[in-house]
N, C-alpha and C. Protein backbone atom coordinates (compact mmCIF):
# COMPACT_ATOMS: atom_id res chain seq x y z
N UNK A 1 99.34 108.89 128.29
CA UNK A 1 100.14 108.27 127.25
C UNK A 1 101.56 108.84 127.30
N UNK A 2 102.20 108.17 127.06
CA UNK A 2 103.87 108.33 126.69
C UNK A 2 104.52 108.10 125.57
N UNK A 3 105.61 108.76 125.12
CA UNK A 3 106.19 109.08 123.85
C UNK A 3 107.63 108.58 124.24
N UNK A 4 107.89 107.51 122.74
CA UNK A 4 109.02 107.02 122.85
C UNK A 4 109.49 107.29 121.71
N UNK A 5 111.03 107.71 121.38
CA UNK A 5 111.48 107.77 119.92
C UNK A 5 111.66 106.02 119.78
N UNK A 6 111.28 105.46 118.67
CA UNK A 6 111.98 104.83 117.91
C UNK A 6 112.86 104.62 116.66
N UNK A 7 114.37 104.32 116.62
CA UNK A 7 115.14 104.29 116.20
C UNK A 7 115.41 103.16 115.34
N UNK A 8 115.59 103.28 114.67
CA UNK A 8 114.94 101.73 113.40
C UNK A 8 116.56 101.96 113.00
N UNK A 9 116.76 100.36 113.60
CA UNK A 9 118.32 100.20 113.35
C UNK A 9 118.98 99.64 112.13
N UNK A 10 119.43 100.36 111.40
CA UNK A 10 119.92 99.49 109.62
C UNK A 10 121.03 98.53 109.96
N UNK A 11 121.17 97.49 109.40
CA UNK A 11 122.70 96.25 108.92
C UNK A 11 123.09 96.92 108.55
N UNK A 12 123.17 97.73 108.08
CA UNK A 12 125.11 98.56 106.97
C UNK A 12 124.72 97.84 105.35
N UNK A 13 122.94 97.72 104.95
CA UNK A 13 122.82 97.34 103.79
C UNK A 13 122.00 98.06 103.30
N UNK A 14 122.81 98.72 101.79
CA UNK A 14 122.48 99.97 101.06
C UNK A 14 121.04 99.11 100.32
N UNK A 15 120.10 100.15 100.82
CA UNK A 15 118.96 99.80 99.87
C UNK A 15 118.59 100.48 99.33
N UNK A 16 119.63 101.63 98.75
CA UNK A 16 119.27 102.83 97.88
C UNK A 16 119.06 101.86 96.44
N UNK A 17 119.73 100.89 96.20
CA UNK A 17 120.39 100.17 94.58
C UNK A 17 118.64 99.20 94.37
N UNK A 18 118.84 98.53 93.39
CA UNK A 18 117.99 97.56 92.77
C UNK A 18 117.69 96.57 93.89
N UNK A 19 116.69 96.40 94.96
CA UNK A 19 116.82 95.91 96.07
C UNK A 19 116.59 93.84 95.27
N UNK A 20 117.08 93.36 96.03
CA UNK A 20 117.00 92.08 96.57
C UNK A 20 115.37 91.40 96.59
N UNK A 21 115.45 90.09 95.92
CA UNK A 21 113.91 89.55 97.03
C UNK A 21 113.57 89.45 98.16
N UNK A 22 114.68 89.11 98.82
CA UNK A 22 114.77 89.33 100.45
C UNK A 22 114.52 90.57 100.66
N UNK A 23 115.25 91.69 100.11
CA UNK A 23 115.29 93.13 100.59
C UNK A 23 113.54 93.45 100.41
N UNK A 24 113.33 93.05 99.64
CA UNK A 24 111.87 93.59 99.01
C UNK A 24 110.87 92.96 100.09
N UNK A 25 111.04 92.09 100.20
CA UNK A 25 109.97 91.56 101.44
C UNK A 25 109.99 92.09 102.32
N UNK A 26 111.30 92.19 103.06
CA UNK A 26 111.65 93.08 104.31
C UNK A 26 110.38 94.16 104.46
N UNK A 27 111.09 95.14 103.16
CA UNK A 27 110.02 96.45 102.85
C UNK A 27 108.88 96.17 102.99
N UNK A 28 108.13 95.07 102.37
CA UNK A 28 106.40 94.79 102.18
C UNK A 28 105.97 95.35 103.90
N UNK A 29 107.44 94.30 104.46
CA UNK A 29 106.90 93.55 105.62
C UNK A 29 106.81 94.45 107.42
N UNK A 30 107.92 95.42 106.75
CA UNK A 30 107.81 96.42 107.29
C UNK A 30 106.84 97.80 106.83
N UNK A 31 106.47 97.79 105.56
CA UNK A 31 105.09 98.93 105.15
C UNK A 31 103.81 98.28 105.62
N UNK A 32 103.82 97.24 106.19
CA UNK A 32 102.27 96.67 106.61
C UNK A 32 101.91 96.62 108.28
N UNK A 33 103.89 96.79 108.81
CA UNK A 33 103.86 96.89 110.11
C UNK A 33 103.81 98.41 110.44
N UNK A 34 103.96 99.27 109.51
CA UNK A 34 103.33 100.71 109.51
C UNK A 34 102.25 100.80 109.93
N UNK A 35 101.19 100.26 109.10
CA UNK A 35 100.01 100.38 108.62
C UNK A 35 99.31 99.76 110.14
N UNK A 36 99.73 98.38 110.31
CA UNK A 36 99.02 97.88 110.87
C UNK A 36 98.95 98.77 112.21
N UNK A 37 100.11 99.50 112.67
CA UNK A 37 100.47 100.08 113.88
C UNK A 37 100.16 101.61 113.91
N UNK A 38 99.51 102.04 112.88
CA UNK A 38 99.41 103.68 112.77
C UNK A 38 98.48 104.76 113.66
N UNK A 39 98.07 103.79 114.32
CA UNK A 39 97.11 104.39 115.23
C UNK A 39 98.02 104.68 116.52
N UNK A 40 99.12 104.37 116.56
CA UNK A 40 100.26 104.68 117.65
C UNK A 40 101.43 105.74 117.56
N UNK A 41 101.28 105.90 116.23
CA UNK A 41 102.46 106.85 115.98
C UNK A 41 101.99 108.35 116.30
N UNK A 42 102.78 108.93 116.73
CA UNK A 42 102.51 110.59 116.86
C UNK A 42 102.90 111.74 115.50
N UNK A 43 104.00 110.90 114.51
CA UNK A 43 104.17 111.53 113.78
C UNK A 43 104.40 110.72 112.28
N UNK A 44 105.34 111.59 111.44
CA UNK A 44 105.08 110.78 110.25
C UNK A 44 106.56 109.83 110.15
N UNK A 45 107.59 110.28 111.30
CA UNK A 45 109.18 109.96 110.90
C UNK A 45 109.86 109.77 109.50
N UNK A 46 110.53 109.03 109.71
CA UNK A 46 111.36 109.02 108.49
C UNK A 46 112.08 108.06 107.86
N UNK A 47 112.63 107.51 106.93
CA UNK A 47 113.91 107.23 106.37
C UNK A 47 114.82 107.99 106.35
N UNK A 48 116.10 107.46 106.78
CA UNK A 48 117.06 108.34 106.93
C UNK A 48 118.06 107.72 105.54
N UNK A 49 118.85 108.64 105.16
CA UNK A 49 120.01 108.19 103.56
C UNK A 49 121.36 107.77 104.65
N UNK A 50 121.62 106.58 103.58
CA UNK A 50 122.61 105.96 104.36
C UNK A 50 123.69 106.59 105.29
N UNK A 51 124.65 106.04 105.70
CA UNK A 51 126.07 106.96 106.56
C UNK A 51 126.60 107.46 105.60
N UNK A 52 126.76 106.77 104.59
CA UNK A 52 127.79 107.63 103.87
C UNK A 52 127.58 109.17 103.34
N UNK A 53 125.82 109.39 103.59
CA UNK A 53 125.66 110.43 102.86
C UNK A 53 126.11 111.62 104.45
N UNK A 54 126.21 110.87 105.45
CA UNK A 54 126.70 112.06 106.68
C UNK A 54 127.28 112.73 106.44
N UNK A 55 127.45 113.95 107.83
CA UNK A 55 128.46 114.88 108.05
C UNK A 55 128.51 114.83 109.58
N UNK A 56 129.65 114.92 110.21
CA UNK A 56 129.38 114.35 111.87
C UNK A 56 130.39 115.65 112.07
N UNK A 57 129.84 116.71 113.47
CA UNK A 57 130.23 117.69 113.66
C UNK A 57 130.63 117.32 115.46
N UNK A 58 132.32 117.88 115.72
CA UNK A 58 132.31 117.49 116.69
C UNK A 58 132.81 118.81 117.43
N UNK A 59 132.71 118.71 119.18
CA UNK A 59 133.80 119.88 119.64
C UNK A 59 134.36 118.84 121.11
N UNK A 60 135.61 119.68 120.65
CA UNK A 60 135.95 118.87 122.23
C UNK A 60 137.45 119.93 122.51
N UNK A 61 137.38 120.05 123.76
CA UNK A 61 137.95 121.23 123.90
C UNK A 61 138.47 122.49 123.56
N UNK A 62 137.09 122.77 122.86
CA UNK A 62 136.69 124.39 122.20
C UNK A 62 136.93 124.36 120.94
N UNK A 63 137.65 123.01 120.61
CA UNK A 63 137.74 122.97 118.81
C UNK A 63 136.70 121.95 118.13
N UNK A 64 136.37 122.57 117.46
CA UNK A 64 135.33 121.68 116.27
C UNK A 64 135.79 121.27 115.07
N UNK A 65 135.74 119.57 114.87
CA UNK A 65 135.46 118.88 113.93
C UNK A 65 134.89 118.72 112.75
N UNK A 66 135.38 118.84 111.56
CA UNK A 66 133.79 118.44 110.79
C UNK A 66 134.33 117.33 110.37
N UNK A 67 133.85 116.01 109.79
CA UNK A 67 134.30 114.77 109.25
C UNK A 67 133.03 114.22 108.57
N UNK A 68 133.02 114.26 107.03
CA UNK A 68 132.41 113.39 105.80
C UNK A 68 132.49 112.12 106.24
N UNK A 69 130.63 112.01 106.26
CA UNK A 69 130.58 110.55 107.14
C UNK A 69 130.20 110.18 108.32
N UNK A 70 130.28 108.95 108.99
CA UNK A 70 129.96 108.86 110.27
C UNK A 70 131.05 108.94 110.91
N UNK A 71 131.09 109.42 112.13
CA UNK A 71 132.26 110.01 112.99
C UNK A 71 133.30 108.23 113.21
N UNK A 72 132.45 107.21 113.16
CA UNK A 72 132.89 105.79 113.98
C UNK A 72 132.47 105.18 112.66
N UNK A 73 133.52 103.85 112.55
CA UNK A 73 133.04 102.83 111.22
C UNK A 73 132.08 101.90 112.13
N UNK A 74 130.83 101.70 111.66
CA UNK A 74 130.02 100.64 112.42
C UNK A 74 129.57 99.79 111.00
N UNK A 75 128.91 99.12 111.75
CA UNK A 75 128.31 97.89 110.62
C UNK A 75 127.18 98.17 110.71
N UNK A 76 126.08 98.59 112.01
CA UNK A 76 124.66 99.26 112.09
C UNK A 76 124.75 100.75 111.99
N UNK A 77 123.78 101.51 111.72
CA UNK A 77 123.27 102.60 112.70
C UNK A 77 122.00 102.91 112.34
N UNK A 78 121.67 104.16 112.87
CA UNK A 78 119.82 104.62 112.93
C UNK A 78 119.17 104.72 110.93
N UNK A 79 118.85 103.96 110.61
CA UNK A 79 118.43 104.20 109.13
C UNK A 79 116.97 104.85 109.00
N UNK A 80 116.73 105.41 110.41
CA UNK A 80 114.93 106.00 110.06
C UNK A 80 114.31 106.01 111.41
N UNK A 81 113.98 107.08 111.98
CA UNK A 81 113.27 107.45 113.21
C UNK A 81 111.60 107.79 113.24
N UNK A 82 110.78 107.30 114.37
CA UNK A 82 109.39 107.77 114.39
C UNK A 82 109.16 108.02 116.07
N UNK A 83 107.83 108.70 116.65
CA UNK A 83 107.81 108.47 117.88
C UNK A 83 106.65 107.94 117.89
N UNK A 84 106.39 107.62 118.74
CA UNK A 84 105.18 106.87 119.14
C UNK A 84 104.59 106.93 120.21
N UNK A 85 103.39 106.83 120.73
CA UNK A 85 103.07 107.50 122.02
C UNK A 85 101.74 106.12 122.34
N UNK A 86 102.16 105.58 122.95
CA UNK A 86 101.84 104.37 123.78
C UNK A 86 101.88 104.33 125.58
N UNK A 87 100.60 103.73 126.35
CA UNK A 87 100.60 103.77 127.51
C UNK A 87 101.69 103.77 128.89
N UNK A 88 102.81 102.91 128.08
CA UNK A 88 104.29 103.05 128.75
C UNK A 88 105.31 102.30 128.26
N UNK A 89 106.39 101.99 128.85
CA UNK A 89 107.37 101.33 128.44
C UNK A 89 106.90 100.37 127.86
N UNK A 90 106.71 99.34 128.86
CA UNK A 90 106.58 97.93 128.19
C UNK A 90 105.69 97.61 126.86
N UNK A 91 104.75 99.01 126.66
CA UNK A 91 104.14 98.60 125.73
C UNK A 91 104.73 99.24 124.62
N UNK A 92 105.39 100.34 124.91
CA UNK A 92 106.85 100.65 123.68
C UNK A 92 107.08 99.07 123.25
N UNK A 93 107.97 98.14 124.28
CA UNK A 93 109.00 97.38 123.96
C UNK A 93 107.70 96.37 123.30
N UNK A 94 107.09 96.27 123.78
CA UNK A 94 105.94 95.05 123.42
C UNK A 94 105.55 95.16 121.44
N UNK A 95 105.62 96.20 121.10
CA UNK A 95 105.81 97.07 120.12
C UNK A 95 106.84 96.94 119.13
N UNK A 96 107.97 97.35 119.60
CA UNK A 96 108.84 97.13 119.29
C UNK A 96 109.46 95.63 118.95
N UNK A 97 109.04 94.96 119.69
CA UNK A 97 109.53 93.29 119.54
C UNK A 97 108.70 92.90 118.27
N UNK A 98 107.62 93.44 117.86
CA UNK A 98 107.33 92.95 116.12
C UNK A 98 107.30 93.77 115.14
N UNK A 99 108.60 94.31 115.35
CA UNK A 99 109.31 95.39 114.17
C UNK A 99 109.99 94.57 113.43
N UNK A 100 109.63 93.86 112.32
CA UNK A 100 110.30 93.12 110.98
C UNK A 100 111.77 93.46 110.79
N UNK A 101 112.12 94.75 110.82
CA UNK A 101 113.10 95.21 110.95
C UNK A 101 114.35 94.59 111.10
N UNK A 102 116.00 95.22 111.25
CA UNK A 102 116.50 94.70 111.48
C UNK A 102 116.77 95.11 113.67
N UNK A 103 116.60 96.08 113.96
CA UNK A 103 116.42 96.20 115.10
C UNK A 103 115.59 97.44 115.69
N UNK A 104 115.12 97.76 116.58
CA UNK A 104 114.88 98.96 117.26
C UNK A 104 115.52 99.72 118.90
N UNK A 105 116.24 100.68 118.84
CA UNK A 105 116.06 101.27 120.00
C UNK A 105 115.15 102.05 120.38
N UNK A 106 114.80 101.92 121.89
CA UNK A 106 113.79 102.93 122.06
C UNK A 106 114.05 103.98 123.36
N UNK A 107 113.92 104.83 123.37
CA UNK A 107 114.39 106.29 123.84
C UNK A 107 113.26 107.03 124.31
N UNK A 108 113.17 107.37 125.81
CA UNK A 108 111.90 108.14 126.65
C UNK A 108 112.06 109.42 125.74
N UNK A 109 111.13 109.92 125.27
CA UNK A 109 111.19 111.68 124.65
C UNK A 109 110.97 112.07 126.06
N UNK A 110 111.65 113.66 126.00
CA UNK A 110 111.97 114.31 127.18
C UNK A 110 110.57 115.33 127.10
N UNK A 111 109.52 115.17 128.47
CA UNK A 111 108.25 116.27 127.95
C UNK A 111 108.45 117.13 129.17
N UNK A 112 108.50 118.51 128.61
CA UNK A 112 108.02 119.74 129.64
C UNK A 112 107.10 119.63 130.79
């Protein structure tokens, strides 16, 4: 078996507030694609709090950065990570293609 991070990609839409009917389904629709898929996951991952709650630490030629926030204005980024450990790629992506979600990347974990 093989271990892939998945990276559960957010729109840039705060669902900290009074969510939406749409928003709310999303959720159902993604807590059932948990469920239904839990026999694949290796761990418990996460929700991540929006960008704004960042801190992005940088160095680049021996000096370091700190900047409140995400380092880049985007409209996506990672809103919640899990790994998962499935027979190989394709069945990562196979996986991945019925994530309700708004997107997923998926990323080889590096094993000793």
């Amino acid at each position: 078996m093989a271990k892939y991070a998945f990276l559960f990609m957010d729109d840039g839409v705060d669902y900290q507030g009074a969510p939406t009917p749409e928003q709310q389904k999303v959720y159902a629709d993604i807590f059932k694609w948990f469920e239904t898929n839990s026999d694949k996951f290796a761990d418990d991952g996460a929700e991540l709090q929006p960008t704004r709650t960042a801190t992005t630490i940088r160095k680049r030629s021996g000096k370091v950065t700190v900047v409140d926030g995400p380092f880049i204005e985007t409209k996506e980024s990672v809103g919640g990570y899990s790994i998962v450990e499935v027979p190989d790629r394709a069945a990562a992506v196979a996986l991945a293609k019925t994530w309700p979600g708004f997107g997923v990347e998926i990323r080889d974990v590096v094993t000793q």
